[in-house]
N, C-alpha and C. Protein backbone atom coordinates (compact mmCIF):
# COMPACT_ATOMS: atom_id res chain seq x y z
N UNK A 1 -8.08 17.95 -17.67
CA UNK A 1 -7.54 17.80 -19.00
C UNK A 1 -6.89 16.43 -19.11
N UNK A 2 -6.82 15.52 -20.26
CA UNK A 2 -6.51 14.54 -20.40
C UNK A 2 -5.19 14.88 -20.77
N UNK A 3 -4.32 13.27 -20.50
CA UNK A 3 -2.92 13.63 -20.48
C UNK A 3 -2.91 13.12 -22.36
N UNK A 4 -1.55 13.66 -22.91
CA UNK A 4 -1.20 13.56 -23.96
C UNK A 4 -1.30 11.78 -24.44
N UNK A 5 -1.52 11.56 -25.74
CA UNK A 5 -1.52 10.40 -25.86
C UNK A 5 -0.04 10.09 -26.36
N UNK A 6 0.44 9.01 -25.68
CA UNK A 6 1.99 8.45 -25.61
C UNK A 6 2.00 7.74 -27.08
N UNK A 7 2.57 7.73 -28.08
CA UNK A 7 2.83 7.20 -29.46
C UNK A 7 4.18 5.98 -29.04
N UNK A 8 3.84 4.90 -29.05
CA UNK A 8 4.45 3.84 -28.76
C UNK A 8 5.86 3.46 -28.91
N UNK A 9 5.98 4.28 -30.71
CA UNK A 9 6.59 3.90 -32.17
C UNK A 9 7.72 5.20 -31.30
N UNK A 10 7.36 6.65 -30.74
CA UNK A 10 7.75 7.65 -30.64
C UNK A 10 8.48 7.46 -29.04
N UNK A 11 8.03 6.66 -28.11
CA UNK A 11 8.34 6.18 -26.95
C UNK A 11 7.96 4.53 -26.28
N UNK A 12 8.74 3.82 -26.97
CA UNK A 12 8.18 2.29 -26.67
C UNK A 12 8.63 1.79 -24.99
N UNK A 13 8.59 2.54 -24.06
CA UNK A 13 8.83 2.13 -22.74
C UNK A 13 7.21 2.39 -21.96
N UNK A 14 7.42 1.45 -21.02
CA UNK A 14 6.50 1.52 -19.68
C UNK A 14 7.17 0.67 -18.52
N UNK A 15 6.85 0.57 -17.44
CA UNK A 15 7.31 0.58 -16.53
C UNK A 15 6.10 -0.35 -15.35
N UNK A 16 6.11 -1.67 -14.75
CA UNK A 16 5.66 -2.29 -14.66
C UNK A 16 5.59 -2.85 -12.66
N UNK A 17 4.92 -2.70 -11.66
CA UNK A 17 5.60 -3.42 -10.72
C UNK A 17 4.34 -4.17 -10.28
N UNK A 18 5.22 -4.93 -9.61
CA UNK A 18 4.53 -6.24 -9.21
C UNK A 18 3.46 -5.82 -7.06
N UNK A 19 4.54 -5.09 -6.55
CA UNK A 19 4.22 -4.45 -5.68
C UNK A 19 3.05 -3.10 -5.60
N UNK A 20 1.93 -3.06 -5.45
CA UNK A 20 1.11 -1.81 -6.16
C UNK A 20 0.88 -0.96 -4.49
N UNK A 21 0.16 0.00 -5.06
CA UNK A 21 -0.08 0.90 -4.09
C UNK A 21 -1.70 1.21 -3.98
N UNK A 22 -2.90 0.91 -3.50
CA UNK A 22 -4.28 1.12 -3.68
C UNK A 22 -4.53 2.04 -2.93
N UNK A 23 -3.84 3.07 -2.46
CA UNK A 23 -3.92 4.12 -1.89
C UNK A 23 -4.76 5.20 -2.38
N UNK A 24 -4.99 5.73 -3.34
CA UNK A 24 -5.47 6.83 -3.86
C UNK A 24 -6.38 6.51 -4.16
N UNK A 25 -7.66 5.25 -4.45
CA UNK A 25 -8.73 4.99 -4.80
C UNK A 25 -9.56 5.09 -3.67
N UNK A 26 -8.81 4.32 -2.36
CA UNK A 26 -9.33 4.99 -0.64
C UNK A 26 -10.02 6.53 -0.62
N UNK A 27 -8.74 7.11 -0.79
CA UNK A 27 -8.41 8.45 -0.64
C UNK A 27 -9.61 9.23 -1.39
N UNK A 28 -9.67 8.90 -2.70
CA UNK A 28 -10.30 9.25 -3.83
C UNK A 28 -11.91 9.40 -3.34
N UNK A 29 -12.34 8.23 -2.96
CA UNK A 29 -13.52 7.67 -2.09
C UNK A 29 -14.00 8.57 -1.30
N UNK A 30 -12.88 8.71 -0.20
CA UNK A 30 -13.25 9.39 1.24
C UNK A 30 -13.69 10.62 0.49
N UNK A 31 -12.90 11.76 -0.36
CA UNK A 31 -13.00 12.72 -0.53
C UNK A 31 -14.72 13.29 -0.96
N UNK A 32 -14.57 11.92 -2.16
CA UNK A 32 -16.32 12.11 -3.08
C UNK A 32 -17.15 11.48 -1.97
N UNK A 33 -17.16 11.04 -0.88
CA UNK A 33 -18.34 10.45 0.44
C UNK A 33 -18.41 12.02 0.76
N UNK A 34 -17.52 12.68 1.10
CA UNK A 34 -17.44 13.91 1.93
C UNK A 34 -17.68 14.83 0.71
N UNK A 35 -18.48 15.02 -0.38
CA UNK A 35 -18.96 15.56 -1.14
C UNK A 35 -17.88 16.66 -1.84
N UNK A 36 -16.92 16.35 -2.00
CA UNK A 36 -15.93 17.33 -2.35
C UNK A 36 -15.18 16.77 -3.71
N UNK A 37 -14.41 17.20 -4.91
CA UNK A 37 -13.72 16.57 -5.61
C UNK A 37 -12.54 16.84 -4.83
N UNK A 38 -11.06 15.65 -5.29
CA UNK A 38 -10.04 15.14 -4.48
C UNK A 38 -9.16 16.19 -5.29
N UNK A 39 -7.79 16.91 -5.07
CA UNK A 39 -7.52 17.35 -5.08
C UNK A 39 -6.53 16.42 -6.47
N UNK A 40 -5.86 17.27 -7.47
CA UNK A 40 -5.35 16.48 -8.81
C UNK A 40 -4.35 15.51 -8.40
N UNK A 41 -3.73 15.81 -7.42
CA UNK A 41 -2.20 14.88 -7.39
C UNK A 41 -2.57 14.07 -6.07
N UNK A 42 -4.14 13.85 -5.71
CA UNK A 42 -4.84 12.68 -5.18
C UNK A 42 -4.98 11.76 -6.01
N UNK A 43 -4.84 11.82 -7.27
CA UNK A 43 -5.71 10.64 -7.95
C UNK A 43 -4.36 10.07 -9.04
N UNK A 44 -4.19 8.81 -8.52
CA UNK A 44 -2.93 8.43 -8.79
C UNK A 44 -3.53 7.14 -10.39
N UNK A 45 -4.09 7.43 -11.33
CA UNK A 45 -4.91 6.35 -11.84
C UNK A 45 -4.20 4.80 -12.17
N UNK A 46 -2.61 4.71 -11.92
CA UNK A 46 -2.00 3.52 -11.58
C UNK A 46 -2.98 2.78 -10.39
N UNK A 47 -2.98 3.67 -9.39
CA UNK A 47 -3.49 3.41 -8.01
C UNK A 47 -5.24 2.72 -8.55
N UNK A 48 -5.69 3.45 -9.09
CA UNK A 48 -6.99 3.37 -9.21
C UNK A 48 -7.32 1.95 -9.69
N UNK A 49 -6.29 1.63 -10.60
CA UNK A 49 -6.55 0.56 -11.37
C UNK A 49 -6.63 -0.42 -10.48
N UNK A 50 -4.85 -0.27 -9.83
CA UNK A 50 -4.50 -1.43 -8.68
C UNK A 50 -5.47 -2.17 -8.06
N UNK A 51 -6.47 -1.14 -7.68
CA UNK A 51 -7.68 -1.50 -6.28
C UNK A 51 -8.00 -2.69 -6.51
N UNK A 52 -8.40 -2.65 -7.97
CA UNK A 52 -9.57 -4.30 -7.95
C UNK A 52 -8.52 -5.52 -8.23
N UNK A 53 -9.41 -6.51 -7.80
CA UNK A 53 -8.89 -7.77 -7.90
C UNK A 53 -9.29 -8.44 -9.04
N UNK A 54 -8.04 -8.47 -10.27
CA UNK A 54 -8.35 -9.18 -11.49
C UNK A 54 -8.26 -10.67 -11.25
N UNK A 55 -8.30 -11.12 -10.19
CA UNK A 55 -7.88 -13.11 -10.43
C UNK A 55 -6.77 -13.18 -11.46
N UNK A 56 -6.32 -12.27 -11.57
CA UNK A 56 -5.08 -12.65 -12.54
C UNK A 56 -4.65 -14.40 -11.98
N UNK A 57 -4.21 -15.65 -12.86
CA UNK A 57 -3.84 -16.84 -12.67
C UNK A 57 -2.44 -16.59 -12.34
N UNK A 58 -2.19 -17.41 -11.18
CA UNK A 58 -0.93 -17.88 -10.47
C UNK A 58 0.04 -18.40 -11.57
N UNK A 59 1.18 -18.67 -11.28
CA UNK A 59 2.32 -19.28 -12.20
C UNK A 59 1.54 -20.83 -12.13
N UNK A 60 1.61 -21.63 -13.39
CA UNK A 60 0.97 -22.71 -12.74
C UNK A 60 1.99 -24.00 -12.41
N UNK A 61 3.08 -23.52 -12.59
CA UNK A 61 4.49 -24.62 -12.57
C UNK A 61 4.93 -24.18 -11.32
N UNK A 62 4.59 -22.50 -10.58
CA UNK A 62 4.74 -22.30 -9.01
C UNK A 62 6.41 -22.24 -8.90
N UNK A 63 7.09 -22.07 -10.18
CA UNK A 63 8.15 -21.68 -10.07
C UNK A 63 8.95 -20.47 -10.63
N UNK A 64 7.88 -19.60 -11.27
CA UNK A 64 7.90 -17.84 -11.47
C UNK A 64 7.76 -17.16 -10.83
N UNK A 65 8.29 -16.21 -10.82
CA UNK A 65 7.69 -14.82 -9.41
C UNK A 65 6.77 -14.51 -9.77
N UNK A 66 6.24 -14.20 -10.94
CA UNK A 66 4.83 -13.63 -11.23
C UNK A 66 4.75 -14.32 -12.49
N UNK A 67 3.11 -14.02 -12.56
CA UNK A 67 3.00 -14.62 -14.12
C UNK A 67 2.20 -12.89 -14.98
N UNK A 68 2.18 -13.10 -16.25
CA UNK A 68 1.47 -12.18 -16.84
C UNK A 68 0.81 -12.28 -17.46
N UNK A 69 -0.42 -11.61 -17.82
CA UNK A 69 -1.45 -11.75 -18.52
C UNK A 69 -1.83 -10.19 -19.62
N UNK A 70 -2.56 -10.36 -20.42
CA UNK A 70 -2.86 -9.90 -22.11
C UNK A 70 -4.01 -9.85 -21.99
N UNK A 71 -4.63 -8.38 -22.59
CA UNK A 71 -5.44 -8.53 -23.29
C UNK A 71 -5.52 -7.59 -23.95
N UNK A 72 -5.73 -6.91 -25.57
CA UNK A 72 -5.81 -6.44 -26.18
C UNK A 72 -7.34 -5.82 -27.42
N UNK A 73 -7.61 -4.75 -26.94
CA UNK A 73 -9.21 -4.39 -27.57
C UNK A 73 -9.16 -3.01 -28.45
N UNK A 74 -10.07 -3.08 -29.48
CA UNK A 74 -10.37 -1.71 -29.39
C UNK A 74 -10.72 -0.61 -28.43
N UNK A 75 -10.33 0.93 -29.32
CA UNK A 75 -10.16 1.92 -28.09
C UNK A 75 -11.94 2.26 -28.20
N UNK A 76 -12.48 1.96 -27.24
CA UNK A 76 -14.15 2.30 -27.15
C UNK A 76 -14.31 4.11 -27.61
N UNK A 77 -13.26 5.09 -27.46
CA UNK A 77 -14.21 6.21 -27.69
C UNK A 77 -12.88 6.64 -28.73
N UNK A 78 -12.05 5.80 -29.84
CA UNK A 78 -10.95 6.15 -30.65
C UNK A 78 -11.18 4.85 -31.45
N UNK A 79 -11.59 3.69 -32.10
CA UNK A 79 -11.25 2.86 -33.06
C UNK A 79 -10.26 2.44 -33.67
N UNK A 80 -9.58 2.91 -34.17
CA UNK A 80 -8.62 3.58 -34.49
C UNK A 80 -7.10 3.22 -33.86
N UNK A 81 -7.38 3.83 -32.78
CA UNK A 81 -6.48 3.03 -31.52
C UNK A 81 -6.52 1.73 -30.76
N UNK A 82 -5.96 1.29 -30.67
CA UNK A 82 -5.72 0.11 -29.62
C UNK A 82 -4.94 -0.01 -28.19
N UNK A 83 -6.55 -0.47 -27.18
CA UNK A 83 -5.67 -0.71 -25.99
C UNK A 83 -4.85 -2.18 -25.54
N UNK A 84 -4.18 -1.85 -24.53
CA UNK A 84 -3.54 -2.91 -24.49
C UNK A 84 -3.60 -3.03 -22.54
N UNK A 85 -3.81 -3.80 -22.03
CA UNK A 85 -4.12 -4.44 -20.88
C UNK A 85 -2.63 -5.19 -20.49
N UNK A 86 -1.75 -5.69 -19.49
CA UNK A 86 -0.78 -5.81 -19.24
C UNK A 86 -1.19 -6.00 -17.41
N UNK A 87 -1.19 -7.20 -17.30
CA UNK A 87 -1.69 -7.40 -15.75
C UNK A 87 -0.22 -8.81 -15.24
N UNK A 88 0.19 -7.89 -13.71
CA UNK A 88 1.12 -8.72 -13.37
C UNK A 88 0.30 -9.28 -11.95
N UNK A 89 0.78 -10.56 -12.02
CA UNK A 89 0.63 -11.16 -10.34
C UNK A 89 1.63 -11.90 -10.03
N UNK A 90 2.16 -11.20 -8.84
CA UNK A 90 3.34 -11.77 -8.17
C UNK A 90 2.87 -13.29 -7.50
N UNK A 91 3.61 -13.68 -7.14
CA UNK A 91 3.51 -15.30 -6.26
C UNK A 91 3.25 -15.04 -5.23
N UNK A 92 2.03 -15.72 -4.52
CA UNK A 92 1.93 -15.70 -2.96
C UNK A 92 2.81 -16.36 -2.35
N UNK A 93 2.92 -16.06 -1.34
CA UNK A 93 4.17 -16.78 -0.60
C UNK A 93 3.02 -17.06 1.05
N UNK A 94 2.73 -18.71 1.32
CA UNK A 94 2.08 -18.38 1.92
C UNK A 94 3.38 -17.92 3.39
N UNK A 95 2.02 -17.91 4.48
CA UNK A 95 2.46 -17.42 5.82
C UNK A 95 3.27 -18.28 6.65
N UNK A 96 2.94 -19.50 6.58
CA UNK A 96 4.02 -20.86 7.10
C UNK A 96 4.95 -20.57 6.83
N UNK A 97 5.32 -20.36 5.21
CA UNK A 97 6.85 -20.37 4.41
C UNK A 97 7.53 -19.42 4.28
N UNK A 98 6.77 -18.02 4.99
CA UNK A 98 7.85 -17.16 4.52
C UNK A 98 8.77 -17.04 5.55
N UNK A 99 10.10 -16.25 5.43
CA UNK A 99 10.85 -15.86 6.54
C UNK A 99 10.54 -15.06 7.31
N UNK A 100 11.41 -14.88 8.06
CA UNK A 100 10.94 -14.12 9.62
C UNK A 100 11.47 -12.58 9.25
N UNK A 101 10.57 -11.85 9.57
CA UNK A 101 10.74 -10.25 9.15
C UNK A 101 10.66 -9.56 10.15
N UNK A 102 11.82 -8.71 9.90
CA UNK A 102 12.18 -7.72 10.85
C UNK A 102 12.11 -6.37 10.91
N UNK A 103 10.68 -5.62 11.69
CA UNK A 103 10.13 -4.82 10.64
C UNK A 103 10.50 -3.42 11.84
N UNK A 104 10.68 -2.05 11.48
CA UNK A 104 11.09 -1.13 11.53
C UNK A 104 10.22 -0.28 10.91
N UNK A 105 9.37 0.42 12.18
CA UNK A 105 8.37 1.95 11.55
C UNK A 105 8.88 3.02 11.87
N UNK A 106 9.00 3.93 11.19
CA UNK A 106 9.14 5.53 12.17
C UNK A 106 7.52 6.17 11.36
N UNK A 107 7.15 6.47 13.16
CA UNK A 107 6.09 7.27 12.84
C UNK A 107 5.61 8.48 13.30
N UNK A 108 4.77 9.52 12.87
CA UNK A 108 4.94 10.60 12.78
C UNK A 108 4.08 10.31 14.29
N UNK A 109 3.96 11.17 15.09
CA UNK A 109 2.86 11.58 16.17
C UNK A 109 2.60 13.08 16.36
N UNK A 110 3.14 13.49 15.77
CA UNK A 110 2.71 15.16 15.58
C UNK A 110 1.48 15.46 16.06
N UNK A 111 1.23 17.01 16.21
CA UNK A 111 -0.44 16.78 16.69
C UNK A 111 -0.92 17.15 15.26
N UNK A 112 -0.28 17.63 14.45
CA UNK A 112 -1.39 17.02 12.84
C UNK A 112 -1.69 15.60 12.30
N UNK A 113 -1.67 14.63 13.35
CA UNK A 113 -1.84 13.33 13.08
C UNK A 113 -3.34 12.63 14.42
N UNK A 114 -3.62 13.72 14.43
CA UNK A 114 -4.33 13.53 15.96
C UNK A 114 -6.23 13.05 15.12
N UNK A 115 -6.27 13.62 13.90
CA UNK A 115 -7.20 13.33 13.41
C UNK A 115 -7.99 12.07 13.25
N UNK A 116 -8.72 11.71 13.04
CA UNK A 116 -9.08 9.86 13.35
C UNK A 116 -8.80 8.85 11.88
N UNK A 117 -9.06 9.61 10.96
CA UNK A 117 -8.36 8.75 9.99
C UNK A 117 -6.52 9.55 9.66
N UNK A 118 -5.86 9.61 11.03
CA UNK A 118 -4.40 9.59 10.82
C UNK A 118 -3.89 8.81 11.81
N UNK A 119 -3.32 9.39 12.98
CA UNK A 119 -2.51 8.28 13.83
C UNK A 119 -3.75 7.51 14.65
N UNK A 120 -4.60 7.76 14.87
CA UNK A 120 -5.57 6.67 14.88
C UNK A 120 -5.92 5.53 14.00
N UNK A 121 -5.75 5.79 12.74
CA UNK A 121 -6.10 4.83 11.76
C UNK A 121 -4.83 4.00 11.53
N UNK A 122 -3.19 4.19 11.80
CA UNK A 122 -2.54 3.77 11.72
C UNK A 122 -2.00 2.82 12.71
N UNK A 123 -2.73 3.32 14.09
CA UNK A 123 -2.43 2.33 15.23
C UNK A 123 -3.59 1.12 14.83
N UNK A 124 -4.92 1.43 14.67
CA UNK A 124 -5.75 0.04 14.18
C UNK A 124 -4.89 -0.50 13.11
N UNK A 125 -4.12 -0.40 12.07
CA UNK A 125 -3.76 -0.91 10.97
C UNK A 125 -2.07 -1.62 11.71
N UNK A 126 -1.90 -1.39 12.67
CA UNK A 126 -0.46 -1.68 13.40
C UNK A 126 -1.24 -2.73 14.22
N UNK A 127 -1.94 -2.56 14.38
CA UNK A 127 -3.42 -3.65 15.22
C UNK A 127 -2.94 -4.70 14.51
N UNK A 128 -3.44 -5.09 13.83
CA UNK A 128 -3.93 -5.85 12.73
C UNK A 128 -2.98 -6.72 12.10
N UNK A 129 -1.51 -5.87 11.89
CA UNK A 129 -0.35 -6.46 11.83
C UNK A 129 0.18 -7.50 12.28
N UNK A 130 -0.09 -6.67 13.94
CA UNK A 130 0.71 -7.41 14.96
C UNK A 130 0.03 -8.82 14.96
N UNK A 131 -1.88 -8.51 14.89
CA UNK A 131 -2.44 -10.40 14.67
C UNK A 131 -1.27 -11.33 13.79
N UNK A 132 -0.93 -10.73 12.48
CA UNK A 132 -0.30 -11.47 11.97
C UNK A 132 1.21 -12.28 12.13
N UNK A 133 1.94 -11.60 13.36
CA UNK A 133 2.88 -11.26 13.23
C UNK A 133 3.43 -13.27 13.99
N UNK A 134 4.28 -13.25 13.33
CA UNK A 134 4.75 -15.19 13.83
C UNK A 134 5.84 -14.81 15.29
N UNK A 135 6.06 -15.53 15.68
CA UNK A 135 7.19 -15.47 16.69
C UNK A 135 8.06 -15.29 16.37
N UNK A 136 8.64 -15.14 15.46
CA UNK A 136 10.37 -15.23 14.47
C UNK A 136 10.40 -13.61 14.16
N UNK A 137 9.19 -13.30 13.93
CA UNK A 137 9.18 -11.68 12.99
C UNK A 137 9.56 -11.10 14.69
N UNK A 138 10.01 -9.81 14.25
CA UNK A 138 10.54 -8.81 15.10
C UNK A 138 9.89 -7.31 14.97
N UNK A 139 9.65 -6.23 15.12
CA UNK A 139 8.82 -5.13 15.33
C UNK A 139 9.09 -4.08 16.12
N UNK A 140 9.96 -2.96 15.57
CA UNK A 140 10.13 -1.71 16.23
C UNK A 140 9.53 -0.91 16.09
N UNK A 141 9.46 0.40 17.23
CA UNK A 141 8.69 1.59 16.40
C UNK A 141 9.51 2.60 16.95
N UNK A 142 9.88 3.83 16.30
CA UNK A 142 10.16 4.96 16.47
C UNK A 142 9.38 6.15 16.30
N UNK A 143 9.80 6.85 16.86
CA UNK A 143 8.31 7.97 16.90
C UNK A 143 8.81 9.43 16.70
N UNK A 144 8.56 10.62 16.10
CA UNK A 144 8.82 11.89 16.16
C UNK A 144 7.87 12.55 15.91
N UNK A 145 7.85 14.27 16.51
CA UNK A 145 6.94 15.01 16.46
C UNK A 145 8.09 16.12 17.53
N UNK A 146 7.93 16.90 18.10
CA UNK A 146 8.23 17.77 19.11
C UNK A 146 9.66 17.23 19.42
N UNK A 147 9.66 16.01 20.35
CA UNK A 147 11.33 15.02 20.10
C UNK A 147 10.88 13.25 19.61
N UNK A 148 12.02 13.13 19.22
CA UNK A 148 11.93 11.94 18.81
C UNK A 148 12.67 10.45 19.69
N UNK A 149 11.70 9.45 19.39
CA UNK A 149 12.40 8.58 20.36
C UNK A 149 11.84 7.02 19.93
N UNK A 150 12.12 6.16 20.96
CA UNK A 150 11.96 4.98 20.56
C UNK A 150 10.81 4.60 21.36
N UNK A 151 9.72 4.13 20.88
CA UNK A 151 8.51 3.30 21.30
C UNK A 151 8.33 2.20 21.32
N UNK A 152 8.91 1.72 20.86
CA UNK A 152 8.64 0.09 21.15
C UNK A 152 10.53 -0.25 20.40
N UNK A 153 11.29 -1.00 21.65
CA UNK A 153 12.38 -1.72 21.10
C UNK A 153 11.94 -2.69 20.34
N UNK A 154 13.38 -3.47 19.51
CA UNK A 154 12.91 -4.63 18.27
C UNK A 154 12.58 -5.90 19.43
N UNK A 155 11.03 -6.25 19.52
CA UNK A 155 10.31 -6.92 20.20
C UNK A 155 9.60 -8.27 19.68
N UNK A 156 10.10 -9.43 19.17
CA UNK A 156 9.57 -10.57 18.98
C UNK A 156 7.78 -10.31 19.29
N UNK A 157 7.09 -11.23 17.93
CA UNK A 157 6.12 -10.83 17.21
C UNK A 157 5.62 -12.41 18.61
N UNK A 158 5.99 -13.07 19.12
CA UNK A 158 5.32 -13.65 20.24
C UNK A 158 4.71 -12.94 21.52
N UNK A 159 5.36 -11.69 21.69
CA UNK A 159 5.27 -10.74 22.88
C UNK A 159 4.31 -9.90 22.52
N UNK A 160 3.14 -10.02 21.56
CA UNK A 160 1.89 -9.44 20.95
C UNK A 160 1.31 -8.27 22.09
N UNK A 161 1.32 -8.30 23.41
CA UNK A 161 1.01 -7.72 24.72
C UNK A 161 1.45 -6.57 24.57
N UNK A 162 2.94 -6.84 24.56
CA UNK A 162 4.06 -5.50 24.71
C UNK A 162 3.48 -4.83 23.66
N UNK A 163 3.38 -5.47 22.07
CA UNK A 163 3.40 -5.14 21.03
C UNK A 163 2.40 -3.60 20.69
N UNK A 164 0.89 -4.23 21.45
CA UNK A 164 -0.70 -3.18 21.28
C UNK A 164 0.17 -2.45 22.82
N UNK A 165 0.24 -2.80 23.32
CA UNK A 165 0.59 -1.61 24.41
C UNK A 165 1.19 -0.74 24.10
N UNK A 166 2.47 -0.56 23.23
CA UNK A 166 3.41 0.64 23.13
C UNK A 166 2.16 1.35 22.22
N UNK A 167 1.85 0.49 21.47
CA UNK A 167 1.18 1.36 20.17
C UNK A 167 -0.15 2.14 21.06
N UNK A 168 -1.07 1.40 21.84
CA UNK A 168 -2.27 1.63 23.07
C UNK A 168 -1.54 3.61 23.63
N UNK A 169 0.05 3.00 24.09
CA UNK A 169 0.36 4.82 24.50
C UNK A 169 0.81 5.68 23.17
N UNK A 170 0.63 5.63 22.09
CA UNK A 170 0.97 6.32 21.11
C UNK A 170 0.07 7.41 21.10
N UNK A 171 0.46 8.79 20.97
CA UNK A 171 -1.12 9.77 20.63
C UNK A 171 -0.15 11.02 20.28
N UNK A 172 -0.98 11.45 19.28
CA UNK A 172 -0.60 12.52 19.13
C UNK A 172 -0.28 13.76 19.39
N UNK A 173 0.73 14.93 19.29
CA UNK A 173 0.72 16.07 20.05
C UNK A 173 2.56 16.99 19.49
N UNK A 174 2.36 18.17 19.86
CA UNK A 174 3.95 18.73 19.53
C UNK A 174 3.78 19.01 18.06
N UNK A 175 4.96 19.31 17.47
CA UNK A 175 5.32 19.79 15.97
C UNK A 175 6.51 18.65 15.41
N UNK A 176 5.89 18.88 14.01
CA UNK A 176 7.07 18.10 13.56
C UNK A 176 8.50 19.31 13.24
């Protein structure tokens, strides 16, 4: 069922972030590959939108946090109505310039995480991180399931070794 149509005049707010979430279009995906529809409060259509990459244009003075962009059309299956398009892009900040981050996970290891797209998919994606990670950045992990504890102390993003190793003994098992 389609959601109610919002009357502008009757509620003139929306709510805007610069930070998105492309989570649920993944999700959305996996479900329809695996021949199934996704369950309703899978399909986040903020999320959906997020996924693609509009080239939205940079600030061009490089001294805004984001810039915004417009566009405004008729409603293709209402006339009548008008949509309205509202696209934010935050500022890249490249990787040279940013500061040094000090990053802090707690993660589940339960054995309901034992599945391959769960704590498997999260140690490749902790993978991947760590490539990025500068010498300045820092990187803990905490862990619970059965008991909880510390897996990796806050470990300078130069010590990349230590870094895949704690994560290398991570596996799942126990109750949360």
């Amino acid at each position: 069922r389609d959601n109610p149509l919002a009357l502008v005049a009757q509620d003139p707010r929306s709510t805007f972030s610069v930070d998105v979430d492309t989570a649920s279009y993944s999700n959305m995906r996996r479900f329809l590959n695996d021949g199934a529809l996704p369950p309703k409060g899978a399909v986040r259509i903020e999320e959906l939108v997020n996924y693609f990459d509009y080239d939205y244009p940079d600030d061009p003075a490089g001294d805004a946090p984001f810039s915004v962009s417009f566009e405004r059309m008729e409603c293709p299956w209402k006339p009548e109505h008008v949509l309205v398009r509202i696209g934010l892009e935050g500022r890249e900040v490249a990787v040279d310039s940013r500061p040094p981050t000090n990053l802090v996970f707690l993660l589940d290891v339960s054995g309901s995480m034992e599945p391959e797209n769960k704590l498997p998919l999260v140690k490749r994606s902790m993978k991947m991180l760590t490539a990025q990670l500068g010498s300045a950045d820092r990187i803990a992990i905490v862990v619970y399931a059965g008991a909880s504890g510390l897996a990796l102390d806050s470990t300078p993003g130069s010590r990349k070794a230590d870094i895949l190793g704690a994560l290398d003994r991570l596996e799942a098992g126990g109750s949360t």
